[in-house]
N, C-alpha and C. Protein backbone atom coordinates (compact mmCIF):
# COMPACT_ATOMS: atom_id res chain seq x y z
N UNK A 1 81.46 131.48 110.46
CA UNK A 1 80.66 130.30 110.77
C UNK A 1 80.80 129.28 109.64
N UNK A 2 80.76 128.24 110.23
CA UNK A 2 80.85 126.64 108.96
C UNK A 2 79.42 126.48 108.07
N UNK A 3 79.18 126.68 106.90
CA UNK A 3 78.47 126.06 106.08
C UNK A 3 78.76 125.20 105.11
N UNK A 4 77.73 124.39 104.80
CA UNK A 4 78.04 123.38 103.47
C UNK A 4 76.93 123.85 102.90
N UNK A 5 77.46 123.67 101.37
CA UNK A 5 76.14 123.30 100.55
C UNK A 5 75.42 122.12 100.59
N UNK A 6 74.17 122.50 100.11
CA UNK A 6 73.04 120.98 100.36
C UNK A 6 72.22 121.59 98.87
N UNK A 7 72.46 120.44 98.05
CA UNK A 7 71.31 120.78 97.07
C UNK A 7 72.06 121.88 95.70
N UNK A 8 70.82 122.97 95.07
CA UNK A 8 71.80 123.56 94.59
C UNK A 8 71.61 125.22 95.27
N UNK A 9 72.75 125.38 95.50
CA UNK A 9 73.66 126.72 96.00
C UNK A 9 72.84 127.02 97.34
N UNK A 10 72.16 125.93 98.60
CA UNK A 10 72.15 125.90 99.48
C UNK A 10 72.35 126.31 100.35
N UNK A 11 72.56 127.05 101.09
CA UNK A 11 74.26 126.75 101.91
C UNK A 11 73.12 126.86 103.21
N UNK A 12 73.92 125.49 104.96
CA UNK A 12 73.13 125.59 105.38
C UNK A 12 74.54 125.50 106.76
N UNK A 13 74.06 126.10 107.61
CA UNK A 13 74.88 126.50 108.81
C UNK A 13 74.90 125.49 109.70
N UNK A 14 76.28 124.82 109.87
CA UNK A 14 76.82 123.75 110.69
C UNK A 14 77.31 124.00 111.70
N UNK A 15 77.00 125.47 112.23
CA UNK A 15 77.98 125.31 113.54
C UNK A 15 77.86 124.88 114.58
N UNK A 16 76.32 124.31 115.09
CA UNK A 16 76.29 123.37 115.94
C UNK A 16 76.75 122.29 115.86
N UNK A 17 77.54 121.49 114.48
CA UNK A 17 77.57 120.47 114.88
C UNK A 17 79.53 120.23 114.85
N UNK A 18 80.04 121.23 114.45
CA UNK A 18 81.63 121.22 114.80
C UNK A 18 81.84 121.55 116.30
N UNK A 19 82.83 120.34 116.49
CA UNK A 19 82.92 120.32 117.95
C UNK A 19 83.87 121.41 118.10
N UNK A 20 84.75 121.96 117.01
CA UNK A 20 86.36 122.82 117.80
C UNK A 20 86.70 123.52 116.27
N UNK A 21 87.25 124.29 116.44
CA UNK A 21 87.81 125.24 115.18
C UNK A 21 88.92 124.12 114.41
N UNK A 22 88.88 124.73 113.00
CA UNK A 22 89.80 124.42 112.24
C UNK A 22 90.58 125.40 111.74
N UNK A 23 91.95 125.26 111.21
CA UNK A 23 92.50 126.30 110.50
C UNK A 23 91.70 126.64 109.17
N UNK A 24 91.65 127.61 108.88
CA UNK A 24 90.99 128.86 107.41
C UNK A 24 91.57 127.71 106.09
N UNK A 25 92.80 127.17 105.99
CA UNK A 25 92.97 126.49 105.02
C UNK A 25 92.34 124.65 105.33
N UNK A 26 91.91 124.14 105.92
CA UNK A 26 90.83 123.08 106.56
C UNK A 26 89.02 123.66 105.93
N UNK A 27 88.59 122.80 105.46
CA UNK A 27 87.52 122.59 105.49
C UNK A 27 86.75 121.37 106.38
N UNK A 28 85.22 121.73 106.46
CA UNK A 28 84.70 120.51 107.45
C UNK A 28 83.59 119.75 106.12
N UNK A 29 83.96 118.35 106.00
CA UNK A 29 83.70 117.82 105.16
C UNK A 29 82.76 116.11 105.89
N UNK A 30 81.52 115.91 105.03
CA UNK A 30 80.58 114.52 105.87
C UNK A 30 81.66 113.46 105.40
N UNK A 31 81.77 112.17 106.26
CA UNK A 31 82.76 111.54 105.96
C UNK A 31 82.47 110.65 104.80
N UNK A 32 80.93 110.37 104.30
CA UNK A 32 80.02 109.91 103.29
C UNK A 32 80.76 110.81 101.54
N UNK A 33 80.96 112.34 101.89
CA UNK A 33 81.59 112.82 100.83
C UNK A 33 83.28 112.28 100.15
N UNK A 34 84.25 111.90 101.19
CA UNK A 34 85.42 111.05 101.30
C UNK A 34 85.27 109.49 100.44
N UNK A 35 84.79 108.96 101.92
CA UNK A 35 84.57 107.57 101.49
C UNK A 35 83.24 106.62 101.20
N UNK A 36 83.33 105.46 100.26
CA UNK A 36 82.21 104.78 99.91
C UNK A 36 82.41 103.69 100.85
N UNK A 37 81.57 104.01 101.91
CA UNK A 37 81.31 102.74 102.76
C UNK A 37 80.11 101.84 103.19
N UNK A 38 80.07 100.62 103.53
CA UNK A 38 79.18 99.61 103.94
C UNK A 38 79.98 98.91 105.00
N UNK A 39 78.66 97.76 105.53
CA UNK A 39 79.06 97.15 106.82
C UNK A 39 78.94 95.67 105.76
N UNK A 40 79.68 94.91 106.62
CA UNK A 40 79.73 93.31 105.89
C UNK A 40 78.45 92.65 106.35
N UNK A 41 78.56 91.18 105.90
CA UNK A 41 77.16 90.45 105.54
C UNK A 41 77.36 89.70 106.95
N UNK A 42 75.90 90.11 107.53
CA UNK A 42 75.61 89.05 109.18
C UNK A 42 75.59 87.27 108.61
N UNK A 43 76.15 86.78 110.02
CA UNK A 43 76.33 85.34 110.27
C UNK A 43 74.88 85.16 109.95
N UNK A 44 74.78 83.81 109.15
CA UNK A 44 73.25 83.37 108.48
C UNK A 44 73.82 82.23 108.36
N UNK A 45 73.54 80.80 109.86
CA UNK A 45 73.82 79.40 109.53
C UNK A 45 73.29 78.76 108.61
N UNK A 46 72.35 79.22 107.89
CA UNK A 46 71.49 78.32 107.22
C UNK A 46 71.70 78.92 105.42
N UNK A 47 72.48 79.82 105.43
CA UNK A 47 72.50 80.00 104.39
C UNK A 47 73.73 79.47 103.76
N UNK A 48 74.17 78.32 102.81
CA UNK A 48 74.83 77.34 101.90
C UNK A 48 74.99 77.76 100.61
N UNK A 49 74.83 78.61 99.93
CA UNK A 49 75.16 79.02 98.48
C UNK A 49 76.37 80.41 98.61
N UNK A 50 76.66 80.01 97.45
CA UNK A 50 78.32 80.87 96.99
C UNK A 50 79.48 80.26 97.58
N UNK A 51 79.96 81.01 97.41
CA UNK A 51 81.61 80.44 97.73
C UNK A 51 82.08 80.67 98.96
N UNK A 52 82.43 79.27 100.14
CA UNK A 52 82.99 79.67 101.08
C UNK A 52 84.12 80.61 101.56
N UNK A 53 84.30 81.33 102.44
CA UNK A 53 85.37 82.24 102.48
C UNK A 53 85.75 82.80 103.91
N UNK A 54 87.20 83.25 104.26
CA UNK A 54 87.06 83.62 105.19
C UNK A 54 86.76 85.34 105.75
N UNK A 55 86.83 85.34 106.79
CA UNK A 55 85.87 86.79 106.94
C UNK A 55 86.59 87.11 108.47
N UNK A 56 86.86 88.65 108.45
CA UNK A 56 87.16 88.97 109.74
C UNK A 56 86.15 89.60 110.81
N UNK A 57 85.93 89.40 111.89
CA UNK A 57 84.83 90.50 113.15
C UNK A 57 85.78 90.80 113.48
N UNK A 58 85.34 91.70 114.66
CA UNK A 58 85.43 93.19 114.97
C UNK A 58 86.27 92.20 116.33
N UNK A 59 86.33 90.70 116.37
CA UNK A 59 87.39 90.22 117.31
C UNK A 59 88.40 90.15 116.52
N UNK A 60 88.99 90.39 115.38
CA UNK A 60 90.03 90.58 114.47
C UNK A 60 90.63 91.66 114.45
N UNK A 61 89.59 92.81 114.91
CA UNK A 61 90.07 94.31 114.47
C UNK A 61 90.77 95.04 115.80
N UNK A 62 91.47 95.79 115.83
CA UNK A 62 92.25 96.20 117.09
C UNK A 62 92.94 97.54 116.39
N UNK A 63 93.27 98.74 117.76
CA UNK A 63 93.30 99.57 117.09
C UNK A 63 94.75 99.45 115.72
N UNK A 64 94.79 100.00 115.00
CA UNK A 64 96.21 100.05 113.87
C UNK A 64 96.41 98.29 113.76
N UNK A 65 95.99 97.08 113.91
CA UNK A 65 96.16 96.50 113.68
C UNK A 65 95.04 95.07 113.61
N UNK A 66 95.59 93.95 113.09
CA UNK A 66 94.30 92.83 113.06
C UNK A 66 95.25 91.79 113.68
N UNK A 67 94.57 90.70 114.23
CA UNK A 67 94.95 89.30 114.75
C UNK A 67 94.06 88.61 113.37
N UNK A 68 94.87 87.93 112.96
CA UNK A 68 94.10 87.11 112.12
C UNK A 68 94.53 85.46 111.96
N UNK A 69 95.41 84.87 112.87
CA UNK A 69 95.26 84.02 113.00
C UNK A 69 94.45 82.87 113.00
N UNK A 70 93.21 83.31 113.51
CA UNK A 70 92.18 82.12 113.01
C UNK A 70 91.09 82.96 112.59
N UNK A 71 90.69 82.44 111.66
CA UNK A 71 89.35 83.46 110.64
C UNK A 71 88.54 82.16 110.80
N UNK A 72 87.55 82.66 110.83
CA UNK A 72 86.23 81.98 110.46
C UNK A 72 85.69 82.28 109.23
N UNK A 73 84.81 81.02 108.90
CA UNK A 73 84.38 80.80 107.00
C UNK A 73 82.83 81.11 107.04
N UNK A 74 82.32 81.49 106.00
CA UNK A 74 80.81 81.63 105.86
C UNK A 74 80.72 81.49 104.26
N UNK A 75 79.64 81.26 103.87
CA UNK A 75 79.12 81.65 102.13
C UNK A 75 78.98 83.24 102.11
N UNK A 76 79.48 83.37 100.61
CA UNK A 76 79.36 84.44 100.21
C UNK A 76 78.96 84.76 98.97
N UNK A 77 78.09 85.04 98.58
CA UNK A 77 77.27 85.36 96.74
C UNK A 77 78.26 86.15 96.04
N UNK A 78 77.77 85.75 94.86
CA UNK A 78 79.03 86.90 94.58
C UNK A 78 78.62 88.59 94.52
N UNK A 79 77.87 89.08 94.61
CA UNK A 79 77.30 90.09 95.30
C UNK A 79 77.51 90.51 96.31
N UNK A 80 77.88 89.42 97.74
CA UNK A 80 77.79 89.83 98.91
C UNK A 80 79.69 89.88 99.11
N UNK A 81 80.16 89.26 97.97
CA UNK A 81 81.56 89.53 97.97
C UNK A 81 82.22 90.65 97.32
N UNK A 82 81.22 91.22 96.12
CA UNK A 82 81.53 92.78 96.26
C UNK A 82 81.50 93.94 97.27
N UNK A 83 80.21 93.72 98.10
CA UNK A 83 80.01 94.49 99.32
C UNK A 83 80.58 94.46 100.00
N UNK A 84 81.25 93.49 100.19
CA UNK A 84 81.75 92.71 102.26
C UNK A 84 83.21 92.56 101.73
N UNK A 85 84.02 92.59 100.55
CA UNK A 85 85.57 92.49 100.50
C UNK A 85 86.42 93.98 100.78
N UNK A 86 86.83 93.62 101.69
CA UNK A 86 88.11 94.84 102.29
C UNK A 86 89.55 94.29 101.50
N UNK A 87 90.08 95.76 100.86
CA UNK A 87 91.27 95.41 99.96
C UNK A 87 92.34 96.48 100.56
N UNK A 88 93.17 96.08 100.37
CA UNK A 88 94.70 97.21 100.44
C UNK A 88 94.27 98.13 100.55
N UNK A 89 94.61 99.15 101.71
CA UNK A 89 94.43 100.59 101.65
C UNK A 89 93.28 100.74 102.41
N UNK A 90 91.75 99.67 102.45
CA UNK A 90 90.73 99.77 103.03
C UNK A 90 91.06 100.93 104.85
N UNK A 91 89.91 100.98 104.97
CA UNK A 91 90.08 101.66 106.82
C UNK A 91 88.77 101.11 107.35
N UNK A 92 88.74 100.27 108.07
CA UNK A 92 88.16 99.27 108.19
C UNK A 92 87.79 99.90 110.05
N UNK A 93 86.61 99.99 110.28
CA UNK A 93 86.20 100.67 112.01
C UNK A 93 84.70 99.90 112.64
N UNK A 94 85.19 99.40 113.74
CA UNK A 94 83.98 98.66 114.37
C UNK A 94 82.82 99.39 114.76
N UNK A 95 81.76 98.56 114.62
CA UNK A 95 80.61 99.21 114.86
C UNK A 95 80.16 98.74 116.01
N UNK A 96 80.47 97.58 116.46
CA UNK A 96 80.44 96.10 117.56
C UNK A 96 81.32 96.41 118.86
N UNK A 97 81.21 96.23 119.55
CA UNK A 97 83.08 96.00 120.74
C UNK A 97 83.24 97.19 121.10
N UNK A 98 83.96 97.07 120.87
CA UNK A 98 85.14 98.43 121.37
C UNK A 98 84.38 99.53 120.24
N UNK A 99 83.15 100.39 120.09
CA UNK A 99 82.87 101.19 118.46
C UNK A 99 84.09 102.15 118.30
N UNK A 100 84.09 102.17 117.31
CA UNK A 100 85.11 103.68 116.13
C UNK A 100 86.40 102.16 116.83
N UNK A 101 86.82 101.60 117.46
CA UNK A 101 88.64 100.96 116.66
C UNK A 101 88.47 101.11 115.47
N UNK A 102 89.97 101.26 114.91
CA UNK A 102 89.93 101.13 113.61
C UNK A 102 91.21 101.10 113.11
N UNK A 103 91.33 100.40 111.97
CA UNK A 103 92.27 100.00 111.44
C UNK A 103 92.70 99.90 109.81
N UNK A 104 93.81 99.92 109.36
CA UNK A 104 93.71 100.34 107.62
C UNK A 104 94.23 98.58 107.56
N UNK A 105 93.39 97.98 106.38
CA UNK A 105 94.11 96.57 105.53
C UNK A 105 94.87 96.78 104.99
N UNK A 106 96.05 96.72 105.39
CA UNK A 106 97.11 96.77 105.00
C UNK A 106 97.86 95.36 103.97
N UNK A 107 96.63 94.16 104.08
CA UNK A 107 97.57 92.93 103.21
C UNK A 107 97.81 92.82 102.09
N UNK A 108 98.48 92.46 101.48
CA UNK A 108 97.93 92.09 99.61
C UNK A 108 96.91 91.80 99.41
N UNK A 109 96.37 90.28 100.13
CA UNK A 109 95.43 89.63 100.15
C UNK A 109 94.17 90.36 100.47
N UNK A 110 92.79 90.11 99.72
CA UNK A 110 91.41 90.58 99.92
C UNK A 110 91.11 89.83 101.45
N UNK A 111 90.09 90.56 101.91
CA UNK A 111 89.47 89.51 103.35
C UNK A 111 87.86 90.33 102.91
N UNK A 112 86.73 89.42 103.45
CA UNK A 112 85.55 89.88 103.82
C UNK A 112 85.66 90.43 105.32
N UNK A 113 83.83 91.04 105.52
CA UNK A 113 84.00 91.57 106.81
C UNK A 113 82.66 91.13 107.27
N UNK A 114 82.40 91.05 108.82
CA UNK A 114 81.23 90.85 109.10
C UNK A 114 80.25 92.29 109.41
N UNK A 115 79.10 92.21 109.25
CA UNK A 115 78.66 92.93 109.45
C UNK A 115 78.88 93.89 110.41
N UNK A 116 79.04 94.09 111.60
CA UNK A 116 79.15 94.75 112.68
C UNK A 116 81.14 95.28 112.03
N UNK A 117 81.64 95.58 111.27
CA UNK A 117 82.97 96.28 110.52
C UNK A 117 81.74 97.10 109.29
N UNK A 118 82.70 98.19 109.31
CA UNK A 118 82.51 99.06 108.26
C UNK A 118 83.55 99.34 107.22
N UNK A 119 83.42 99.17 106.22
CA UNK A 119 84.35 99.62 105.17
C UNK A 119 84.31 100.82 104.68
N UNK A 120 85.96 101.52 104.65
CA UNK A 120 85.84 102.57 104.11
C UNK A 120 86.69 102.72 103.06
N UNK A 121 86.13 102.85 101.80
CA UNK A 121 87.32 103.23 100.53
C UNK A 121 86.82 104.48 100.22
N UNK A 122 88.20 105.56 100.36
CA UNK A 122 88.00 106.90 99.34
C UNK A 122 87.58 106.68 98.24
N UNK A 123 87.14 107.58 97.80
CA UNK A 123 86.56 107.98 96.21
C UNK A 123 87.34 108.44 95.54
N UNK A 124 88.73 108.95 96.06
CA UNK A 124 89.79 109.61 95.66
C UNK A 124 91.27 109.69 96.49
N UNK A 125 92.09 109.92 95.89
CA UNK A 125 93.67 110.07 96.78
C UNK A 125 93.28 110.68 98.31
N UNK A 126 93.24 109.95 98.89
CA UNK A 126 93.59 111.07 100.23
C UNK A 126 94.24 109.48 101.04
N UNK A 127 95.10 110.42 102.51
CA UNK A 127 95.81 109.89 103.22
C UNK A 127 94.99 109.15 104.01
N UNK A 128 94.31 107.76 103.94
CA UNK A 128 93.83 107.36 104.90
C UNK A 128 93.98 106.94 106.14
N UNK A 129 95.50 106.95 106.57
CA UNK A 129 96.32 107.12 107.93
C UNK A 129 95.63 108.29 108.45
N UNK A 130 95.75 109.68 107.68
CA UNK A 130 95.01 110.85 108.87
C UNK A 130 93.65 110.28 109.17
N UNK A 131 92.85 109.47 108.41
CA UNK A 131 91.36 109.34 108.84
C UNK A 131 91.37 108.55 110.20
N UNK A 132 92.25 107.32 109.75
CA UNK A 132 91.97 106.73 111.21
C UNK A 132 92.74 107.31 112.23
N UNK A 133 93.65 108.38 112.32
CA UNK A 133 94.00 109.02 113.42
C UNK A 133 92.69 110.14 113.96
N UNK A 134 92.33 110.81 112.99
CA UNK A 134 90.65 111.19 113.27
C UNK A 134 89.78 110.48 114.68
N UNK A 135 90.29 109.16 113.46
CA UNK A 135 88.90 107.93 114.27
C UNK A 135 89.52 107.87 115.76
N UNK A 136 90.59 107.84 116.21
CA UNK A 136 91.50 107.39 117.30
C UNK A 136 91.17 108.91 118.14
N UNK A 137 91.20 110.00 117.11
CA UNK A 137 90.84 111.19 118.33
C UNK A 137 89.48 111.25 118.63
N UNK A 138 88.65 111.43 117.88
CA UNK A 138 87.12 111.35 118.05
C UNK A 138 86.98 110.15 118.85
N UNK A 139 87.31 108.42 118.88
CA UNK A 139 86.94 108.03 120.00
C UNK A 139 87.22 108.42 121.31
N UNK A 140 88.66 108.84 121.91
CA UNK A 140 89.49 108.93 122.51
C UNK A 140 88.48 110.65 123.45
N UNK A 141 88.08 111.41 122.87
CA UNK A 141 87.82 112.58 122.68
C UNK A 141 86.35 112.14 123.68
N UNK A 142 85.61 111.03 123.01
CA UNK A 142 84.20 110.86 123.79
C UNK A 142 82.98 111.19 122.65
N UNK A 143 83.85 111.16 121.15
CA UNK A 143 82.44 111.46 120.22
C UNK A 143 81.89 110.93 119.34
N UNK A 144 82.90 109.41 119.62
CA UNK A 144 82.21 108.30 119.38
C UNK A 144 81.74 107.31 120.02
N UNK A 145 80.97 106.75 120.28
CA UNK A 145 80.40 105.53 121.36
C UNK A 145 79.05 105.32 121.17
N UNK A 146 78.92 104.70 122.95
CA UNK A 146 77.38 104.73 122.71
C UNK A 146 76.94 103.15 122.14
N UNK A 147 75.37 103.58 121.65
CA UNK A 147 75.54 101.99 121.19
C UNK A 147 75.05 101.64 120.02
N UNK A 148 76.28 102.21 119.03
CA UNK A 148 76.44 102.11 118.04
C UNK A 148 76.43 103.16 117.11
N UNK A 149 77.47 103.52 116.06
CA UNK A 149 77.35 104.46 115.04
C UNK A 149 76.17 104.66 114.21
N UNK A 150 76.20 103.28 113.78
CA UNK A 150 75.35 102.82 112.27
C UNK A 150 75.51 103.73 111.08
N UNK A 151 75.27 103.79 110.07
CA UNK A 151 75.73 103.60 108.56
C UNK A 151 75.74 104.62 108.07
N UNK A 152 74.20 105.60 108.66
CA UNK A 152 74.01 106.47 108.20
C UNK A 152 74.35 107.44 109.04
N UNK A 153 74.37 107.07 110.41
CA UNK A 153 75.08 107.97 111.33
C UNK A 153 76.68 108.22 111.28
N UNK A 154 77.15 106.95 110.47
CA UNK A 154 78.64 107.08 110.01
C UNK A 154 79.09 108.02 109.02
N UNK A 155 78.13 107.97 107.79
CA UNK A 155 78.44 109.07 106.55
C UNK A 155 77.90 109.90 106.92
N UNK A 156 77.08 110.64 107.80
CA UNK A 156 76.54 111.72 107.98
C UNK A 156 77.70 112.60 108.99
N UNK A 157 78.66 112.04 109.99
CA UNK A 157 79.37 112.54 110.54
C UNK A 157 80.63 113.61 109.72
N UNK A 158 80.33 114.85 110.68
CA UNK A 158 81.74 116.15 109.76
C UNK A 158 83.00 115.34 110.18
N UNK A 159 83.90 115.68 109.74
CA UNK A 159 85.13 115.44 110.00
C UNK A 159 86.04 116.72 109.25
N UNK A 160 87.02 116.81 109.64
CA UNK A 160 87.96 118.36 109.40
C UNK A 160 88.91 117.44 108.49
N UNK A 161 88.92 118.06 106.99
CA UNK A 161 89.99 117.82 106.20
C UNK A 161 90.95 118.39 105.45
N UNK A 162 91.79 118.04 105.12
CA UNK A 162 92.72 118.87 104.64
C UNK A 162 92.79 118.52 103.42
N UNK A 163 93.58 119.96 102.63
CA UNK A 163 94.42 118.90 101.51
C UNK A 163 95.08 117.94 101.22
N UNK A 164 95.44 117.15 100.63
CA UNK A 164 96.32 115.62 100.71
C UNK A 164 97.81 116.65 100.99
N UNK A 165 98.23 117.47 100.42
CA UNK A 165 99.69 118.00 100.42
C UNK A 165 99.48 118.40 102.06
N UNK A 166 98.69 119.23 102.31
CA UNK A 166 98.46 119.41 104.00
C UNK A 166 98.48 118.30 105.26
N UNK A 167 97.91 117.58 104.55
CA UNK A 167 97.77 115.95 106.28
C UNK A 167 98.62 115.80 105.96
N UNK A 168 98.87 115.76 107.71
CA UNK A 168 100.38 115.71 108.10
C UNK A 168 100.01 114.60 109.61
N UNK A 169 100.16 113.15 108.71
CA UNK A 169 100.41 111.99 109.49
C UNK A 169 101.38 112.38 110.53
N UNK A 170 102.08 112.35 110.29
CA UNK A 170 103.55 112.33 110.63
C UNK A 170 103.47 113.24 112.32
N UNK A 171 103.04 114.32 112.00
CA UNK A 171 102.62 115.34 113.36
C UNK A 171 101.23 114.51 114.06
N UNK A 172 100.64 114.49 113.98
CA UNK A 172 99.47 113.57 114.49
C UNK A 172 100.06 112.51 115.15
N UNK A 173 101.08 111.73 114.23
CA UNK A 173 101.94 110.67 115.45
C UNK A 173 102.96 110.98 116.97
N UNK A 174 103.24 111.74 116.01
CA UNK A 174 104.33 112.48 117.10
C UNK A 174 103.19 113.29 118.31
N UNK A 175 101.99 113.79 118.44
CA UNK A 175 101.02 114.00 119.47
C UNK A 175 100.44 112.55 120.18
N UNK A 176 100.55 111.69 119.54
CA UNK A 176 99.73 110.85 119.93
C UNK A 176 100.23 109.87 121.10
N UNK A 177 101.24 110.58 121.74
CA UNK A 177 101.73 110.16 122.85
C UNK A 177 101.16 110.60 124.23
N UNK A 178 100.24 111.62 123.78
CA UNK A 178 99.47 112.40 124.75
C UNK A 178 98.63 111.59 125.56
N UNK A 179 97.88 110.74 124.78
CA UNK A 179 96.67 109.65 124.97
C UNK A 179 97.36 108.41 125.75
C-alpha cells in the first residue's frame, strides 16, 4: 500500500487516493513537493501603478503550445511581477477554458500570466516534459476538470514520479498516439 510521510515519521495511507499502480522503482509524490507554483494577477481596470506589460490568458495557452500574437497589457508592481512572470522551462496549465491544458515556456523572453494560468517551476532538475504529459493523461483520463482545480487543490494532487534518469519522455510520446 502507498504511504507518505506527514510531519515527523508520520506515515499516513494514500491508497484511496492513487488512481492505478506504479512500478516498485516510481514513487507517488504531491505535485506542491516538485513544483513552486502560483496563479497570475486578475484584470483590475482601475489599477495604474507599476510598469505596463504584456501578459498571456489561458486564450494564449493551448495544449504543447501558445498563440501569442496579440498579448494584452496591464500594470504590474514589482511584486506582482515576481509572482505572475513565467520564464524558460516554466509549465504553465489553465485553470479557466479548457482546465489542466498545458504547456512548457519555452521562449527566451519572460511573459506574465493572468490569473486563471498557473505557474509551475521545479524546485529542482526534473524533466518537465514528463509533467505535462502527466497533465495531458490525467486530463484526457477524466481526473481533471470540473470547475476548476484551484491552487491548493493543484499542490495537493499525487502524481507518480520517477527518477530524472528514469522519465522517459520519449516513450510517453511514442503512446500518445493512442488519444
Amino acid at each position: 500500500m502507498p504511504y507518505e510521510k506527514v510531519g515527523k515519521n508520520e506515515s499516513v495511507c494514500i491508497a484511496d487516493e492513487v488512481p492505478f499502480e506504479i512500478p516498485e522503482s516510481w514513487e507517488w509524490v504531491r505535485l506542491g513537493e516538485i513544483f513552486q507554483h502560483n496563479t497570475g494577477k486578475a484584470l483590475n481596470s482601475s489599477n495604474r501603478s507599476g510598469e505596463l506589460l504584456t501578459y498571456i490568458t489561458t486564450s494564449n495557452l493551448y495544449w504543447n503550445r501558445f498563440e501569442i500574437d496579440t498579448l494584452r497589457e496591464m500594470y504590474f508592481s514589482e511584486a506582482e511581477i515576481q509572482k505572475c512572470t513565467a520564464t524558460k522551462g516554466d509549465l504553465l496549465v489553465c485553470e479557466g477554458g479548457d482546465i489542466g491544458r498545458a504547456a512548457i515556456w519555452s521562449y527566451d523572453t519572460d511573459i506574465r500570466i493572468q490569473n486563471h494560468i498557473h505557474r509551475l517551476r521545479s524546485y529542482s532538475e526534473v524533466c518537465v516534459e514528463y509533467y505535462y504529459y502527466i497533465f495531458f493523461l490525467y486530463k484526457h483520463a477524466g481526473w481533471i476538470g470540473g470547475k476548476g482545480i484551484g491552487i491548493q487543490g493543484l499542490s495537493s494532487n499525487a502524481l507518480h514520479c520517477r527518477k530524472i534518469k528514469e522519465q522517459c519522455v520519449g516513450l510517453i510520446q511514442k503512446h500518445m498516439n493512442n488519444f
